[in-house]
C-alpha atoms as a PDB file:
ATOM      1  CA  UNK A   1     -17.821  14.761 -21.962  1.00  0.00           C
ATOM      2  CA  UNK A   2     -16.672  17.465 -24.150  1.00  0.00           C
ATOM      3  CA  UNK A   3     -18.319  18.814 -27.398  1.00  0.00           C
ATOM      4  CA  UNK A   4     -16.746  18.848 -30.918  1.00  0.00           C
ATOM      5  CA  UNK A   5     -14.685  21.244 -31.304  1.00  0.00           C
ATOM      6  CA  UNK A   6     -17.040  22.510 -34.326  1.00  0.00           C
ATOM      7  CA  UNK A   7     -20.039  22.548 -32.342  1.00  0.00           C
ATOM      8  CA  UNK A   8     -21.052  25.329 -30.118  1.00  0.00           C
ATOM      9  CA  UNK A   9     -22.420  25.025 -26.591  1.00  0.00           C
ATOM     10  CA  UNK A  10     -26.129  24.684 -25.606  1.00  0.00           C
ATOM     11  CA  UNK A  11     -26.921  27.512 -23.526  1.00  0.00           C
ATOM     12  CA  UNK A  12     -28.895  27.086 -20.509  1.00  0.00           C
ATOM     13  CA  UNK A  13     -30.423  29.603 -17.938  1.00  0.00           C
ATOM     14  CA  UNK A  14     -29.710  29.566 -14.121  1.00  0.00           C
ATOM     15  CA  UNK A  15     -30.586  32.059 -11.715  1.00  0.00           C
ATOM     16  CA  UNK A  16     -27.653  34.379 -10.194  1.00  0.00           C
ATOM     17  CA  UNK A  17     -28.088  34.729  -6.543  1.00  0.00           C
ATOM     18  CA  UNK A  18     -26.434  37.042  -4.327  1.00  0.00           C
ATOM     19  CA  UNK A  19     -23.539  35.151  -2.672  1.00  0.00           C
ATOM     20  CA  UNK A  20     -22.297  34.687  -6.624  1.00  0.00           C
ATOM     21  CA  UNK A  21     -18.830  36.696  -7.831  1.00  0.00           C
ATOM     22  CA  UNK A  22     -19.686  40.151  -9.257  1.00  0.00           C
ATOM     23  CA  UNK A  23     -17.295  42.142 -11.776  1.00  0.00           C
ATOM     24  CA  UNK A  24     -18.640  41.062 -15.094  1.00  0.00           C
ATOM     25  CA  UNK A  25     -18.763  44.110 -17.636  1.00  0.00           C
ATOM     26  CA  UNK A  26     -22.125  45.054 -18.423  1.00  0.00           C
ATOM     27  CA  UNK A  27     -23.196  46.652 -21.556  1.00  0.00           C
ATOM     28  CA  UNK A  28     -24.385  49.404 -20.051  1.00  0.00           C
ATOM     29  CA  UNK A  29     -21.674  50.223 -17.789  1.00  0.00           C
ATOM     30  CA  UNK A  30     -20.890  49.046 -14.428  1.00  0.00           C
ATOM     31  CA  UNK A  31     -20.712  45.591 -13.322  1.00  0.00           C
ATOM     32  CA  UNK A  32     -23.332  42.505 -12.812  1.00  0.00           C
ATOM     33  CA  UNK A  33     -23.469  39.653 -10.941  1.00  0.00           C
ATOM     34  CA  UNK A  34     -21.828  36.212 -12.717  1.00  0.00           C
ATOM     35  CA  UNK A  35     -22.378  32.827 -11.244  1.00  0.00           C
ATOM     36  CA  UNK A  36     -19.776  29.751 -11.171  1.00  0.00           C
ATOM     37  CA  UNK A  37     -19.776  28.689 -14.918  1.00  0.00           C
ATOM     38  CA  UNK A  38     -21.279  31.455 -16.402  1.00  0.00           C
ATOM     39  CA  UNK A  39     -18.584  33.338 -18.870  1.00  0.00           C
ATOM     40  CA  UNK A  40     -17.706  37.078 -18.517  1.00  0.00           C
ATOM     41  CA  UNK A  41     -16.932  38.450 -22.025  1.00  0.00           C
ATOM     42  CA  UNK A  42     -15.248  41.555 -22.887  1.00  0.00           C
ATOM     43  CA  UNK A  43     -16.945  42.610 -25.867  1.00  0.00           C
ATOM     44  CA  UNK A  44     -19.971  44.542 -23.687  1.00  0.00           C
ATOM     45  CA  UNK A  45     -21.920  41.667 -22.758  1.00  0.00           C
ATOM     46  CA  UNK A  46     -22.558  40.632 -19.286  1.00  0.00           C
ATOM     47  CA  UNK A  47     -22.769  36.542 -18.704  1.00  0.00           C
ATOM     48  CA  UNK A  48     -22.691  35.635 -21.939  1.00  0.00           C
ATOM     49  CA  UNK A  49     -26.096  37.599 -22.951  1.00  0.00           C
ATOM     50  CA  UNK A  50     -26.208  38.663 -26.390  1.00  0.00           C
ATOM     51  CA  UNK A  51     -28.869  41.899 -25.781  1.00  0.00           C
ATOM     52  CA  UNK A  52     -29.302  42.881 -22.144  1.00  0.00           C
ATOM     53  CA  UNK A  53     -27.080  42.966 -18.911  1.00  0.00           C
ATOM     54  CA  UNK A  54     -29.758  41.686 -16.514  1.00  0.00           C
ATOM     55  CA  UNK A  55     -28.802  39.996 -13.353  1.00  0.00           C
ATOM     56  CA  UNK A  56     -31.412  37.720 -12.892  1.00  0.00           C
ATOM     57  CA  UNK A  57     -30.055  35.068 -15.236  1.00  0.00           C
ATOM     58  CA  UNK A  58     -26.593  33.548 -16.713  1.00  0.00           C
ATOM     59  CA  UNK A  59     -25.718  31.721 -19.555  1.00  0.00           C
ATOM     60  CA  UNK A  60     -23.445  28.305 -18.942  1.00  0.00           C
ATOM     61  CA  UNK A  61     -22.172  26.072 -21.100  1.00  0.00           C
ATOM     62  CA  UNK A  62     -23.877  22.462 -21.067  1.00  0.00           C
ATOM     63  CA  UNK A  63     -21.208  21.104 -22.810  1.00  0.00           C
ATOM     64  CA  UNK A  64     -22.925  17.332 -21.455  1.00  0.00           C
ATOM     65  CA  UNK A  65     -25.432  17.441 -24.604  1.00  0.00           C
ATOM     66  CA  UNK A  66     -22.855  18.267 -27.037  1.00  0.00           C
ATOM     67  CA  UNK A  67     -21.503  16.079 -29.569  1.00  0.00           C
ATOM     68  CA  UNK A  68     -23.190  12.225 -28.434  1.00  0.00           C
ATOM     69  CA  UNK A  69     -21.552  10.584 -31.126  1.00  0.00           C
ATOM     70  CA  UNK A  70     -17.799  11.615 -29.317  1.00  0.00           C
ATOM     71  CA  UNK A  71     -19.206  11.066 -25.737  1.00  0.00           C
ATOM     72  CA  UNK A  72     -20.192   7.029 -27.005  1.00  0.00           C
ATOM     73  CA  UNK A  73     -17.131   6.667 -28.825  1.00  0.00           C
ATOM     74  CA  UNK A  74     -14.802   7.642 -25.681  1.00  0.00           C
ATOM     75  CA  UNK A  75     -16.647   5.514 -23.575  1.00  0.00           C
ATOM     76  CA  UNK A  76     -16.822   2.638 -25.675  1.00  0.00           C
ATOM     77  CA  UNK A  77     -12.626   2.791 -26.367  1.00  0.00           C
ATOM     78  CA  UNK A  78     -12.633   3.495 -22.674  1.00  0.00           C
ATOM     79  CA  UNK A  79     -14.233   0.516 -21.474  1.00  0.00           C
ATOM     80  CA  UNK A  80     -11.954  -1.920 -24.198  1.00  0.00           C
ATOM     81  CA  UNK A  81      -8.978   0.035 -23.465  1.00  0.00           C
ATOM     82  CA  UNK A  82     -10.457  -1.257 -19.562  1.00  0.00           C
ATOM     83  CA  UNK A  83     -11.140  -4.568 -20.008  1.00  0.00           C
ATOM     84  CA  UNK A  84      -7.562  -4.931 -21.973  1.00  0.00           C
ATOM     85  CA  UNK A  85      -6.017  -3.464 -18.446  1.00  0.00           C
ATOM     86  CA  UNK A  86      -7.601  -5.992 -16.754  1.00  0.00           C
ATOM     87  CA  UNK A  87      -6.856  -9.252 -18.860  1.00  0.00           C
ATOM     88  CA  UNK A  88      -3.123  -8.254 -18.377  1.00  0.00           C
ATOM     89  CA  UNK A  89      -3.054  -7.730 -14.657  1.00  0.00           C
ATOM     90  CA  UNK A  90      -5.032 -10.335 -14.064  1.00  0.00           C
ATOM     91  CA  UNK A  91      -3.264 -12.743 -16.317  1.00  0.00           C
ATOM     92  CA  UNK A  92      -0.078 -11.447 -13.950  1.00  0.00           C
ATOM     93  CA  UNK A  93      -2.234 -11.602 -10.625  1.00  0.00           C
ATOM     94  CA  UNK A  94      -3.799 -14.541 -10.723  1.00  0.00           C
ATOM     95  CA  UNK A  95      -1.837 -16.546 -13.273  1.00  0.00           C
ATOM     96  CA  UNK A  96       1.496 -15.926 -11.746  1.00  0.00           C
ATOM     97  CA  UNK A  97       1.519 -14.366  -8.383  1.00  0.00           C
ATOM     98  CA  UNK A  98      -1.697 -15.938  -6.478  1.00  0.00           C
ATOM     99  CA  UNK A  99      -1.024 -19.530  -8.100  1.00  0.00           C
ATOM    100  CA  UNK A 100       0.968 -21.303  -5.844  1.00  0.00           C
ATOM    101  CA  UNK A 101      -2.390 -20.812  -3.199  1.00  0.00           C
ATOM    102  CA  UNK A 102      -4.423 -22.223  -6.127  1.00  0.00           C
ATOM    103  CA  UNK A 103      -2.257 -25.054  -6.000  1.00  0.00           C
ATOM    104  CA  UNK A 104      -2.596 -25.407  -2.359  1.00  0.00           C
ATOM    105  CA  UNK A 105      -6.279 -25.869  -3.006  1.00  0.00           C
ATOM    106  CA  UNK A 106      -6.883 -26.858  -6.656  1.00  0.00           C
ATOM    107  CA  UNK A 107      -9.323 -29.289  -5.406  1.00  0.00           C
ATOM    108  CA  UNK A 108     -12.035 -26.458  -5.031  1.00  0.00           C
ATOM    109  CA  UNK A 109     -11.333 -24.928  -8.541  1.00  0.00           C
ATOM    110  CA  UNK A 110     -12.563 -25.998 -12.032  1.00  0.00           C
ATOM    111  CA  UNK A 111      -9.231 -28.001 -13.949  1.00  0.00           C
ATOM    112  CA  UNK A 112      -7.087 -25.805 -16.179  1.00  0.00           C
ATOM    113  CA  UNK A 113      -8.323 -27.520 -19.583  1.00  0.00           C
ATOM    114  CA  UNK A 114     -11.530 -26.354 -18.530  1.00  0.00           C
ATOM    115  CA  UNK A 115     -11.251 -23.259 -17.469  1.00  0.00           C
ATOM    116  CA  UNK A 116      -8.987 -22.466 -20.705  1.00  0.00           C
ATOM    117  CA  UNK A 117     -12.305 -23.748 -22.689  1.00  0.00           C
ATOM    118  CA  UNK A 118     -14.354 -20.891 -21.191  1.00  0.00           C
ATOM    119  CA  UNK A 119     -12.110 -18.316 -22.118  1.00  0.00           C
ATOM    120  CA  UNK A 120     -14.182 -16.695 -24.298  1.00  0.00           C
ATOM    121  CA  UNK A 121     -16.584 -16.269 -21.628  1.00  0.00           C
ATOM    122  CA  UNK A 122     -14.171 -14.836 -19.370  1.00  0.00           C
ATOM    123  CA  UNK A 123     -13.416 -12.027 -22.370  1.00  0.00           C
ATOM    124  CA  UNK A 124     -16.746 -10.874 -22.437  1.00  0.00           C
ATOM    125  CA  UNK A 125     -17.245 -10.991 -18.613  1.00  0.00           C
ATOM    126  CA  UNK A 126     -14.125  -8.483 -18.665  1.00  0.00           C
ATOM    127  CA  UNK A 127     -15.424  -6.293 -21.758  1.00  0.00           C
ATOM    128  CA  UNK A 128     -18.845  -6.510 -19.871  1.00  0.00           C
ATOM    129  CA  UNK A 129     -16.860  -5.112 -16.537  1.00  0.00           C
ATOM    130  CA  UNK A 130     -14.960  -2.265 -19.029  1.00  0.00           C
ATOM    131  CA  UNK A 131     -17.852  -1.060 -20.496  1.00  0.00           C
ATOM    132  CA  UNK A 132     -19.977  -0.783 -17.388  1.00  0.00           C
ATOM    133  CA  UNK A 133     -17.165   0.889 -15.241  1.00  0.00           C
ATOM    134  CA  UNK A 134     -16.715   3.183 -18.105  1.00  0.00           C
ATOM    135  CA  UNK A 135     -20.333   4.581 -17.978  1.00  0.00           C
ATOM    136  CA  UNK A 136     -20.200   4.845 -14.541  1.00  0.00           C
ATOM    137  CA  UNK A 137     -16.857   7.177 -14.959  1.00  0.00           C
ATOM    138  CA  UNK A 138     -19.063   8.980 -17.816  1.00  0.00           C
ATOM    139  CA  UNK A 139     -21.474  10.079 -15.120  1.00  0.00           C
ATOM    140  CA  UNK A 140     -19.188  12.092 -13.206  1.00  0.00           C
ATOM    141  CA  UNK A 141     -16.392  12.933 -15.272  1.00  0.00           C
ATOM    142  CA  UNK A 142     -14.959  16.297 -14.137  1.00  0.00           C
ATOM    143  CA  UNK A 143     -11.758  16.129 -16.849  1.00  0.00           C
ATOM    144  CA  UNK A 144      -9.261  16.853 -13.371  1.00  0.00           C
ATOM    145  CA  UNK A 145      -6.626  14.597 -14.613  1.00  0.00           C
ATOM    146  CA  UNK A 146      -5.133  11.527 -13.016  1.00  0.00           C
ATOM    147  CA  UNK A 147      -6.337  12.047  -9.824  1.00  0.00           C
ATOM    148  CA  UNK A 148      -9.897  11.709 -10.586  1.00  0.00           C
ATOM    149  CA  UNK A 149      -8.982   8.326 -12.044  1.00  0.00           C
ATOM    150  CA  UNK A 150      -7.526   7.150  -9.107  1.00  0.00           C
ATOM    151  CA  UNK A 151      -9.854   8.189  -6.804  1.00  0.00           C
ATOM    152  CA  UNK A 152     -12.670   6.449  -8.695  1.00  0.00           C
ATOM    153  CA  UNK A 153     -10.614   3.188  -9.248  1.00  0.00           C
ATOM    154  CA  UNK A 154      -9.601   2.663  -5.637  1.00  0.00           C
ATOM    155  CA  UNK A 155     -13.309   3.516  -4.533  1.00  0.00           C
ATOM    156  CA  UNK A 156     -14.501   0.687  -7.667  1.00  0.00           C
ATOM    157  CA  UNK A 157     -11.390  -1.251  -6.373  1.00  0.00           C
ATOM    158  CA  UNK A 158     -12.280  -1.374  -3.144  1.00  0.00           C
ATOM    159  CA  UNK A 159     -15.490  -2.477  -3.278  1.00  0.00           C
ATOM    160  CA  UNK A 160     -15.044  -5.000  -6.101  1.00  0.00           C
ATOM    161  CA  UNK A 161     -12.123  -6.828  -3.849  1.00  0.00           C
ATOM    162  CA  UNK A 162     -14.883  -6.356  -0.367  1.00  0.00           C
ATOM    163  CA  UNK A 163     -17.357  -8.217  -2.407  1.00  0.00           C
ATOM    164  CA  UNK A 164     -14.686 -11.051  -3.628  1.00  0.00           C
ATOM    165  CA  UNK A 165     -12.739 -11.439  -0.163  1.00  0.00           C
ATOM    166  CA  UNK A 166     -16.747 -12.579   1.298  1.00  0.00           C
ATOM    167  CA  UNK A 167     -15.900 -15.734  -0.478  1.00  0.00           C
ATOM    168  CA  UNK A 168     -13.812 -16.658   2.682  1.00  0.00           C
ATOM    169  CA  UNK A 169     -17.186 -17.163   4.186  1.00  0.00           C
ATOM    170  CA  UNK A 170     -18.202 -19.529   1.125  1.00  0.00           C
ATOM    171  CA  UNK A 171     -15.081 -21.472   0.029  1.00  0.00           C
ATOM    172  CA  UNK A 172     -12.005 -23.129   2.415  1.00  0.00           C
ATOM    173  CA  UNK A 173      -9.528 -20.735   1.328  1.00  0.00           C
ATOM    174  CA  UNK A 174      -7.084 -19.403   3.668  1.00  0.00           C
ATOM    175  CA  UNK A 175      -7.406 -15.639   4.389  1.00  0.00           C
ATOM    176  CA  UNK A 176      -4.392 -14.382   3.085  1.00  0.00           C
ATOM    177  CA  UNK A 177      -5.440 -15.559  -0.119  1.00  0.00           C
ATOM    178  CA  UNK A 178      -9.047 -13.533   0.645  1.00  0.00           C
ATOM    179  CA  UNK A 179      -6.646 -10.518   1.778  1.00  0.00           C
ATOM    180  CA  UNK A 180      -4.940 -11.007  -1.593  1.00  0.00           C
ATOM    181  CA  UNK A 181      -7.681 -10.522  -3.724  1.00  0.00           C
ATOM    182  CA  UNK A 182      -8.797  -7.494  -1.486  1.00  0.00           C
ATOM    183  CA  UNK A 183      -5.468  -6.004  -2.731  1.00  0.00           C
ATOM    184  CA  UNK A 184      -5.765  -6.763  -6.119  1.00  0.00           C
ATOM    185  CA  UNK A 185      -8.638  -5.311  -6.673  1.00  0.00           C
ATOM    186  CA  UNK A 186      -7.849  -2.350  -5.456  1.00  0.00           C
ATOM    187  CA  UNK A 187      -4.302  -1.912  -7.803  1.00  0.00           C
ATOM    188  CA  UNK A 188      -6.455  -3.523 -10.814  1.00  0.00           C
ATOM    189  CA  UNK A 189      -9.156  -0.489 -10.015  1.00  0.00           C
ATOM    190  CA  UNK A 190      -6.561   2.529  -9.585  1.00  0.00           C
ATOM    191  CA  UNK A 191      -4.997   0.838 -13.164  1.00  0.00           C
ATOM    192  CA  UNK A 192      -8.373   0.939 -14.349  1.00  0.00           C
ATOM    193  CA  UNK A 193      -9.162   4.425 -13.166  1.00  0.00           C
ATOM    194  CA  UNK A 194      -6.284   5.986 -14.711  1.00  0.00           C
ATOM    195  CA  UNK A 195      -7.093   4.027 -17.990  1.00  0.00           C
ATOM    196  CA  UNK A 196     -10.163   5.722 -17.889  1.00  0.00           C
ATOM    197  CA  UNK A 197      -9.253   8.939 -16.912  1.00  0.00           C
ATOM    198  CA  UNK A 198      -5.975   9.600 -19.525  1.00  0.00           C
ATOM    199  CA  UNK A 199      -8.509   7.947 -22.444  1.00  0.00           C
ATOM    200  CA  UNK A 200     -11.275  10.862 -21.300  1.00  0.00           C
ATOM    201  CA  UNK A 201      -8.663  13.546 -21.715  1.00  0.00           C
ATOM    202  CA  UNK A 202      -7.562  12.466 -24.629  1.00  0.00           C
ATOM    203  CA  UNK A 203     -11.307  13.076 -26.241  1.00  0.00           C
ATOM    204  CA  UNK A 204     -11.923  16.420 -24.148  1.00  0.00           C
ATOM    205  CA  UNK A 205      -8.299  17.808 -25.703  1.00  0.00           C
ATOM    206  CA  UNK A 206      -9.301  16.532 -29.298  1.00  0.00           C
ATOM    207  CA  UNK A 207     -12.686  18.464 -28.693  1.00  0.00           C
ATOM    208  CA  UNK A 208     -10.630  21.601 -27.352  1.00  0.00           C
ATOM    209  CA  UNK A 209     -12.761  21.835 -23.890  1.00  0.00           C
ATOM    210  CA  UNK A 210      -9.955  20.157 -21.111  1.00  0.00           C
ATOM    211  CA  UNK A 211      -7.694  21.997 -19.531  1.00  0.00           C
ATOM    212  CA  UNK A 212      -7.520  26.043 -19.380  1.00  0.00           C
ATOM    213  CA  UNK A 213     -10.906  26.266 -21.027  1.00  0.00           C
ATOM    214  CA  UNK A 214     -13.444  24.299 -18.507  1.00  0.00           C
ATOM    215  CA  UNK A 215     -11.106  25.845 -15.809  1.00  0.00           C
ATOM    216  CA  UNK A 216     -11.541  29.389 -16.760  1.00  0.00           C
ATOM    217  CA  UNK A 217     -15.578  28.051 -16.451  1.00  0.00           C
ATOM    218  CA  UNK A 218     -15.259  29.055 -12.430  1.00  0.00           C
END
């Protein structure tokens, strides 16, 4: 995630090798060699180095360990904003569409009055789910827009509705109701995903590091 806007950087050194981009201006003259994520100013300095143009090391941003307080609070509202997404398509899903095969075989399932009792259970299960798929998206958050949500919620999709459709092995169900789940999953994770991914922007834009400026990073 992105630091405050207020905050500046950490620094951290990594070694230039020779396949990196050269054309930095050095303060001496000439060029140096710059690295992918180290910063070329204009001002005389070479990678971001304050005194010297050597070419052994570069500067880049570890914008990761800025600002903790902003990465937990995107990730928290992530993972509700999540969970929310969920309720709703699963209230859709499985309330509306899929019931008339949970008619067909109500016999296996708890009754309604029941399951409406647990309710609160089934809350938390989902702002469990939110939270944890939010972290996850933390981990590898690369702030490119909607498509990075929707690759990681069909890939957390897809997997969640593999796991589920198993239960074909486990309960008599027909399959198309197993296939149905499979697909659900994967709409309720791209939903998810994007969730995720438009609620991470909206922090990184707040703290002034998404868009042009981690691209010009490269």
């Amino acid at each position: 995630m992105g630091c405050c806007s207020h905050e500046q950087p950490i620094p951290t050194k990594t070694a230039c090798t020779p396949e990196m981009k050269s054309g930095c201006p050095c303060c001496g003259g000439g060029t140096c060699t710059c690295g992918p994520g180290c910063k070329c100013r204009a001002a005389g300095m070479c990678c971001d180095t304050a005194s010297s143009c050597a070419t052994t090391s570069c500067a880049t941003d570890k914008s990761d360990k800025c600002c903790p307080v902003k990465k937990c609070m995107s990730a928290f509202i992530g993972g509700l904003l999540a969970a929310m997404v969920m309720f709703l398509f699963e209230g859709f899903w499985h309330g509306q569409y899929l019931m008339p095969f949970y008619l067909q075989t109500h016999n296996i399932w708890r009754p309604m009055a029941d399951m409406q009792a647990l309710m609160g259970w089934y809350i938390g299960v989902l702002v469990a789910m939110g939270l944890i798929l939010s972290l996850i998206f933390s981990k590898n958050y690369e702030c490119k827009g909607l498509p990075e949500g929707v690759r990681f919620g069909f890939y957390i999709g897809l997997l969640l509705g593999v796991s589920h459709m198993g239960a074909f092995v486990h309960l008599p169900i027909p399959i198309n109701l197993a296939v149905l789940w499979l697909c659900g999953w994967i709409i309720e994770g791209v939903l998810v995903g994007v969730t995720l991914s438009l609620t991470y922007m909206a922090f990184d834009k707040k703290a002034g590091l998404c868009g042009s400026a981690k691209k010009s990073c490269s």
